[in-house]
Protein backbone atom coordinates (compact mmCIF):
# COMPACT_ATOMS: atom_id res chain seq x y z
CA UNK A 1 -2.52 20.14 5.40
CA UNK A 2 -1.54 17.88 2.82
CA UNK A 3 1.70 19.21 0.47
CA UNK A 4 3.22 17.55 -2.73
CA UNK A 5 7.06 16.49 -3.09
CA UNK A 6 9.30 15.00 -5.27
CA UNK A 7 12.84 13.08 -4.32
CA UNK A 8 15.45 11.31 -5.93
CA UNK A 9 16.79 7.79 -4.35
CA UNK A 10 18.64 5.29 -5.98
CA UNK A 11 18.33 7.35 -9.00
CA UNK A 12 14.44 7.30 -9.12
CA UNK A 13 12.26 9.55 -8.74
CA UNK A 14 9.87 9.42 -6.20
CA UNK A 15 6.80 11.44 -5.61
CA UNK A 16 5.11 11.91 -2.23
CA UNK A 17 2.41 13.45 -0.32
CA UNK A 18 3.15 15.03 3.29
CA UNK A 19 0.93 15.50 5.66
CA UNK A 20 1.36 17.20 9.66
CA UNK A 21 5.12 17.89 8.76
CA UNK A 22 5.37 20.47 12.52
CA UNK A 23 5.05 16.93 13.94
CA UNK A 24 8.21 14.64 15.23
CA UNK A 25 6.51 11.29 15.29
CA UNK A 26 6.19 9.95 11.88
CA UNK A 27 3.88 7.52 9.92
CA UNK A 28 4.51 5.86 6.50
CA UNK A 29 1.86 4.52 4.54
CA UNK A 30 2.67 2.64 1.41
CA UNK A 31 0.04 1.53 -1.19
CA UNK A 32 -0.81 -1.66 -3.07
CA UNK A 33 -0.15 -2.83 -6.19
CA UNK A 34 -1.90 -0.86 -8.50
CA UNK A 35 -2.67 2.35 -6.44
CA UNK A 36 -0.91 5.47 -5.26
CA UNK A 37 -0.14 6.97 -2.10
CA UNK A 38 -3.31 9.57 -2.08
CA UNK A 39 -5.54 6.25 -1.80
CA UNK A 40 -4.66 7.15 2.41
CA UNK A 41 -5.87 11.12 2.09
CA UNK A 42 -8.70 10.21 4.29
CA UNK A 43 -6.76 8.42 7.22
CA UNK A 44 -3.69 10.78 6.66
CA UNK A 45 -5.75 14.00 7.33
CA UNK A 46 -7.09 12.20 10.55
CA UNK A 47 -3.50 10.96 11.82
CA UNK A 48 -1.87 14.03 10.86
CA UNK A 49 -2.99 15.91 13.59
CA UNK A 50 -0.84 14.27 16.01
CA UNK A 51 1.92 12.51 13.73
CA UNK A 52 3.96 13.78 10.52
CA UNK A 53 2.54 11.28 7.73
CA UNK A 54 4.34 10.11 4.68
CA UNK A 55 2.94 8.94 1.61
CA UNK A 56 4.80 7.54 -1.58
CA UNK A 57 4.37 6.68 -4.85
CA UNK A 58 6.08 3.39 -5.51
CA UNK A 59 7.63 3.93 -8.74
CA UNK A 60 5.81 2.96 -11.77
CA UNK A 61 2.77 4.42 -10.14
CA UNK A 62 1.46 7.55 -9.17
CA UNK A 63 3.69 10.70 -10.45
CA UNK A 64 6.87 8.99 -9.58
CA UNK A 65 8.95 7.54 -12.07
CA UNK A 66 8.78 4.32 -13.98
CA UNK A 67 11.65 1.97 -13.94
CA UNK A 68 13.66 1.64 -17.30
CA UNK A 69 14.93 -2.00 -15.24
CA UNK A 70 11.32 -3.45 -14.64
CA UNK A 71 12.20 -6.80 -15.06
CA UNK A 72 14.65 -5.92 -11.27
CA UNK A 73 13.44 -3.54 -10.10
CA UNK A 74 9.34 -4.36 -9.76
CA UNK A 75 10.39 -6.62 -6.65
CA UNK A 76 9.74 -6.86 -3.58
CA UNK A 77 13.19 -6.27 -2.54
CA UNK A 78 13.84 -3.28 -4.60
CA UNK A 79 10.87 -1.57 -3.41
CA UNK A 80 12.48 -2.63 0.21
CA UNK A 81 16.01 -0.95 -1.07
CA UNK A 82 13.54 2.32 -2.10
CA UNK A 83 11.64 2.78 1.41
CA UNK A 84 15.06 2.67 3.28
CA UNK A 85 16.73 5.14 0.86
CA UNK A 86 13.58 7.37 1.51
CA UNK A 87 13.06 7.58 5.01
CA UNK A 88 17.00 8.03 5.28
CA UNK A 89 16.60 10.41 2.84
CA UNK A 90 14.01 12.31 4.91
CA UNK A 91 15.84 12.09 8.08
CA UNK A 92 13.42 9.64 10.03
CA UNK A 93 15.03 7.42 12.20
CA UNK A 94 11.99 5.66 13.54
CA UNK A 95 9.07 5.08 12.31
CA UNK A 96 5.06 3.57 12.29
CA UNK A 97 4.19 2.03 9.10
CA UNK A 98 1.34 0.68 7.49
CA UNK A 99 1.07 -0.88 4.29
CA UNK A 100 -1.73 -1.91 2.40
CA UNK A 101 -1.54 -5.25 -0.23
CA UNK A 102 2.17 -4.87 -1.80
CA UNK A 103 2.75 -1.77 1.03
CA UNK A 104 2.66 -4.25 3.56
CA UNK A 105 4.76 -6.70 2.02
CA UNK A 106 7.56 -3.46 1.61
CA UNK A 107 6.94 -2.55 5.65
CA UNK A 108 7.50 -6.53 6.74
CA UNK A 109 10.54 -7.18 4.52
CA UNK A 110 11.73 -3.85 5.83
CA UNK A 111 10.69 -4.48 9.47
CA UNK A 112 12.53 -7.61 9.36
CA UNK A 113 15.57 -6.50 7.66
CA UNK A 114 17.03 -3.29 7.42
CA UNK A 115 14.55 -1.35 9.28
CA UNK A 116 14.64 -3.44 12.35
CA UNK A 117 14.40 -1.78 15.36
CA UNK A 118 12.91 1.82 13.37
CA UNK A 119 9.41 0.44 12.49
CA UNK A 120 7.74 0.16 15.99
CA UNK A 121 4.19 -0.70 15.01
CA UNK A 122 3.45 -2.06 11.73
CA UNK A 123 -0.09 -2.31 10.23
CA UNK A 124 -0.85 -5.03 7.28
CA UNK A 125 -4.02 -3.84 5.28
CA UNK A 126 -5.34 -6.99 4.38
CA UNK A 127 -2.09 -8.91 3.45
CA UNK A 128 0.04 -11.48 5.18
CA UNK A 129 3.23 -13.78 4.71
CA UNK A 130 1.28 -15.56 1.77
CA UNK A 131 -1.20 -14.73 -1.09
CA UNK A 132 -3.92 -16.83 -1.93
CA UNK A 133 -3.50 -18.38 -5.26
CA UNK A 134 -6.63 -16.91 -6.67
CA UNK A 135 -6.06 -13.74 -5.89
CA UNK A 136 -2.44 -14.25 -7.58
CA UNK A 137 -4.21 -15.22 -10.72
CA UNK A 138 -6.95 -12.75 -10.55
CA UNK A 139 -4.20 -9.85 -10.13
CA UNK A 140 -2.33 -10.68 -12.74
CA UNK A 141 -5.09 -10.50 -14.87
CA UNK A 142 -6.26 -6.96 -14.28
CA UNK A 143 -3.12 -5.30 -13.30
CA UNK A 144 -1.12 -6.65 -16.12
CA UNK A 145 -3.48 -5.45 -19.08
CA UNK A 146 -5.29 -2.18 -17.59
CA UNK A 147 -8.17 -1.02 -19.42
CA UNK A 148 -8.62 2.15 -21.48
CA UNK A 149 -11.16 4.28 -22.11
CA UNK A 150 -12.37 7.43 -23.94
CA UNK A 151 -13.75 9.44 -20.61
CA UNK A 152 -12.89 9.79 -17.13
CA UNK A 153 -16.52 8.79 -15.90
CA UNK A 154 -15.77 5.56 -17.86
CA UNK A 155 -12.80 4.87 -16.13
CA UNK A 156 -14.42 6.08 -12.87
CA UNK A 157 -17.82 3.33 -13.18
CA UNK A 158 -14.53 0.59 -14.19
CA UNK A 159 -13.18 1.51 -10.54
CA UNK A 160 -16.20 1.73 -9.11
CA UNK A 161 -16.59 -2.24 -10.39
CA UNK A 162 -13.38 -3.75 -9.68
CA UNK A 163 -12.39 -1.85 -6.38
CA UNK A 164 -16.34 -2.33 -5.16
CA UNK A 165 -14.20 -4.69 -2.35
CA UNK A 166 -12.72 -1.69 -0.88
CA UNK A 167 -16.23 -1.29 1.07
CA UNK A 168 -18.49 1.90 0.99
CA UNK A 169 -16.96 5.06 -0.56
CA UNK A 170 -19.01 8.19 -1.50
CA UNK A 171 -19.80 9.85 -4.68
CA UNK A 172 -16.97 12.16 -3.92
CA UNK A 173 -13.90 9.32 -2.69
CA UNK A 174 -14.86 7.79 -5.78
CA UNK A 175 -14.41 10.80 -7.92
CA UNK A 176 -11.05 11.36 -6.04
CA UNK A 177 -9.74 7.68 -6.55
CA UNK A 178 -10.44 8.18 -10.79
CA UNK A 179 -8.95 11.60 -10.57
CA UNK A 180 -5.78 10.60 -8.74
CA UNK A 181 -5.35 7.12 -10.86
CA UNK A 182 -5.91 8.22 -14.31
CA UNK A 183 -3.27 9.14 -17.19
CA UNK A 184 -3.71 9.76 -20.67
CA UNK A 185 -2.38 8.05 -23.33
CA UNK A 186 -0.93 8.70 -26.67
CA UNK A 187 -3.78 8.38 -28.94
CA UNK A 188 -5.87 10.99 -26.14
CA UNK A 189 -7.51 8.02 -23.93
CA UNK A 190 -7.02 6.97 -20.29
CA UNK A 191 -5.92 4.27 -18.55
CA UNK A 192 -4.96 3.83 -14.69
CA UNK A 193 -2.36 5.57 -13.66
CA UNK A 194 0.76 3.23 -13.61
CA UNK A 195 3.11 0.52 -16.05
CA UNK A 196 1.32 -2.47 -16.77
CA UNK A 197 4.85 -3.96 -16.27
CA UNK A 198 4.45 -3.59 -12.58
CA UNK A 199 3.45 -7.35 -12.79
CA UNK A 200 6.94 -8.85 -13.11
CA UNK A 201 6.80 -8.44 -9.54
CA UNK A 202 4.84 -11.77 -9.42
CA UNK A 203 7.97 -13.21 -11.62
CA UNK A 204 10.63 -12.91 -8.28
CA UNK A 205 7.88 -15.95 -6.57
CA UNK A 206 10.03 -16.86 -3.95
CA UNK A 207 9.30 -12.87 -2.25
CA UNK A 208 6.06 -13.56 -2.35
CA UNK A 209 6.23 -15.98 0.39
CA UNK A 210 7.24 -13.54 4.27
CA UNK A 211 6.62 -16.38 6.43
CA UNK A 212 10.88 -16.16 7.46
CA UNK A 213 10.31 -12.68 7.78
CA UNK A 214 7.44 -12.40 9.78
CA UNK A 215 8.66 -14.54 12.67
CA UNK A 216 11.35 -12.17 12.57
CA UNK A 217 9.70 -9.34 13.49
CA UNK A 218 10.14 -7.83 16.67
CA UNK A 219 7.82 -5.02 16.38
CA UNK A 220 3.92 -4.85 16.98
CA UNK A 221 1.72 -5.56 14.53
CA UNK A 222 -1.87 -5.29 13.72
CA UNK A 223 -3.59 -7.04 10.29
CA UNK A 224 -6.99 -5.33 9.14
CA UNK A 225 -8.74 -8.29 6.72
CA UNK A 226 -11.77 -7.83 4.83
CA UNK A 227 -13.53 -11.03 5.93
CA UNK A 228 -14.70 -11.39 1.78
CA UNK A 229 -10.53 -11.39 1.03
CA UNK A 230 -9.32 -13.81 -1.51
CA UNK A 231 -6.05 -12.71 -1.30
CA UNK A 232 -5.54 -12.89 3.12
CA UNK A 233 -7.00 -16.50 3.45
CA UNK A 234 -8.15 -16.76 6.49
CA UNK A 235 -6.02 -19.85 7.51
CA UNK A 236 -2.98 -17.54 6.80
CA UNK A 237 -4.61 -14.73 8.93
CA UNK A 238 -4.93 -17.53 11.76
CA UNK A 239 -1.60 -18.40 11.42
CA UNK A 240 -0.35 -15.03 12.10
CA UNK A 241 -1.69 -15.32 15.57
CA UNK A 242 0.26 -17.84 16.24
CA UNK A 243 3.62 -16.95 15.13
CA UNK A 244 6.21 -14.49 14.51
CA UNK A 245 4.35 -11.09 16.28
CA UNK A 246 1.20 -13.27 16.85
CA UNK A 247 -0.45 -9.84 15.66
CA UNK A 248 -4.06 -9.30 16.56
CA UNK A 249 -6.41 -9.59 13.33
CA UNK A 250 -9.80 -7.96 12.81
CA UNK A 251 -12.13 -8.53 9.87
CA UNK A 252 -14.44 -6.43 8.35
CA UNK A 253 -17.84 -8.19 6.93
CA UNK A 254 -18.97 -7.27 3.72
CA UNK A 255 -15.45 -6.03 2.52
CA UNK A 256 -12.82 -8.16 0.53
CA UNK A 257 -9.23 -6.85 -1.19
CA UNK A 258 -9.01 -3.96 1.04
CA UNK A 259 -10.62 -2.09 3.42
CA UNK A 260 -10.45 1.41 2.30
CA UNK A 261 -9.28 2.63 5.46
CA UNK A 262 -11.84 5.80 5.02
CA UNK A 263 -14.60 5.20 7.79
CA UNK A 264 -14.50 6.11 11.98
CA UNK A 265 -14.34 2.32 12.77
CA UNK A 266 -11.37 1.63 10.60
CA UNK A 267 -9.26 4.88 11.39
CA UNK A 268 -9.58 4.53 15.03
CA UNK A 269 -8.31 1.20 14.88
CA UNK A 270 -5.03 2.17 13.45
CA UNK A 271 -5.11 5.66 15.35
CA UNK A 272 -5.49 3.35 18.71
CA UNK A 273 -2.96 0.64 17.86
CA UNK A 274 -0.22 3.74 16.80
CA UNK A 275 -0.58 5.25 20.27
CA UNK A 276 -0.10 2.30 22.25
């Protein structure tokens, strides 16, 4: 069962999705850039039933708040200062995380710094310790300027274009991603649901590059790539074999920026790699 929450850290507000709360073990999942936390309902609802699963809504996203210091506090290492104030927050003294695109880059920094030793097993969702430059460029461009439109089914056919990456999603998880990434705006239209600012996090370039933190880690780790990715070259992913947690990566064919995380195949791949 899936509940809604609010909390204040760092004098933000936060909102957040719970799922399995009767259970001890816990799970955060952190979203990408331009997303929300209910992009993980479906895997959420599957790991809940044997682990207490926390979802977020980075700020500027989502229902939480949006920063009145974007130019700071859209960084990397904010967002890093934000996770630790929440799981303390929530009493949770260790942790599995996984983190797709930007969530990932939060659970490594983390995992590497001041949630060393709490995050046991940490999942990448098609990200690693550097983005490809045409992904950079290609973000930037979207993300920064979000479209708006005059009906929900327009904004829902505008997902459906530029998150057709993400790999198969029904009628129905398409309807859900529009309905939980939409806002209105002041002259009645919508828009996705978060500050176009969020893109001053590309500004703070030198946390865009993990490779100190990653062989750093100490925990497991597992990277999911969409084999189509322009954003986890594979070259990088290689690389990640080799160093740091040498983490096992599997690709998915067919899929680019990320794997949705909403079919059997991908699911039990996290749901195996959290119980070992």
């Amino acid at each position: 069962m899936m509940t809604s929450h609010y909390l204040t850290v760092l004098d933000r507000e936060l909102h957040y999705t719970e799922w399995g709360a009767e259970h001890a073990g816990t799970i955060v999942m952190w979203h990408g850039l331009a997303r929300t936390g209910r992009d993980f309902d479906d895997i959420a609802a599957v790991l809940s039933q044997r682990y207490r699963v926390l979802c977020p809504d980075t700020i500027g996203r989502g229902l939480s708040q949006w920063s009145p210091q974007p130019e700071s506090e859209y960084a990397i290492s904010f967002y890093t200062r934000l996770a630790v104030a929440f799981v303390d927050a929530l009493g949770v003294d260790s942790m599995r995380w996984l983190g797709t695109s930007m969530g990932a880059m939060i659970g490594t920094a983390a995992a590497a710094g001041p949630l060393k030793g709490r995050i046991s097993h940490l999942v990448l969702n098609d990200m690693g310790p550097k983005i490809g430059d045409a992904a950079l460029a290609r973000i930037r461009a979207y993300a920064g300027n979000p479209a708006r439109f005059d009906r929900v089914s327009q904004l829902e056919n505008y997902f459906r274009t530029i998150y057709k990456p993400f790999g198969h999603l029904t009628d129905a998880q398409w309807r859900r991603l529009a309905e939980t990434s939409v806002r209105r705006t002041e002259d009645g239209r919508v828009t996705p649901h978060y500050d176009p600012k969020i893109v001053m996090m590309f500004d703070h370039e030198a946390e865009l590059v993990q490779w100190d933190f990653w062989d750093a880690l100490e925990c497991r780790a597992l990277c999911l790539r969409g084999a189509e990715s322009d954003l986890l070259l594979r070259e990088t992913a290689e690389e990640m074999t080799r160093r740091g947690p040498r983490c096992r990566v599997v690709a998915y064919p067919g899929i680019g920026h990320a794997p949705a995380l909403n079919v059997p195949e991908q699911i039990g791949l996290v749901e195996d790699f959290f119980a070992a």
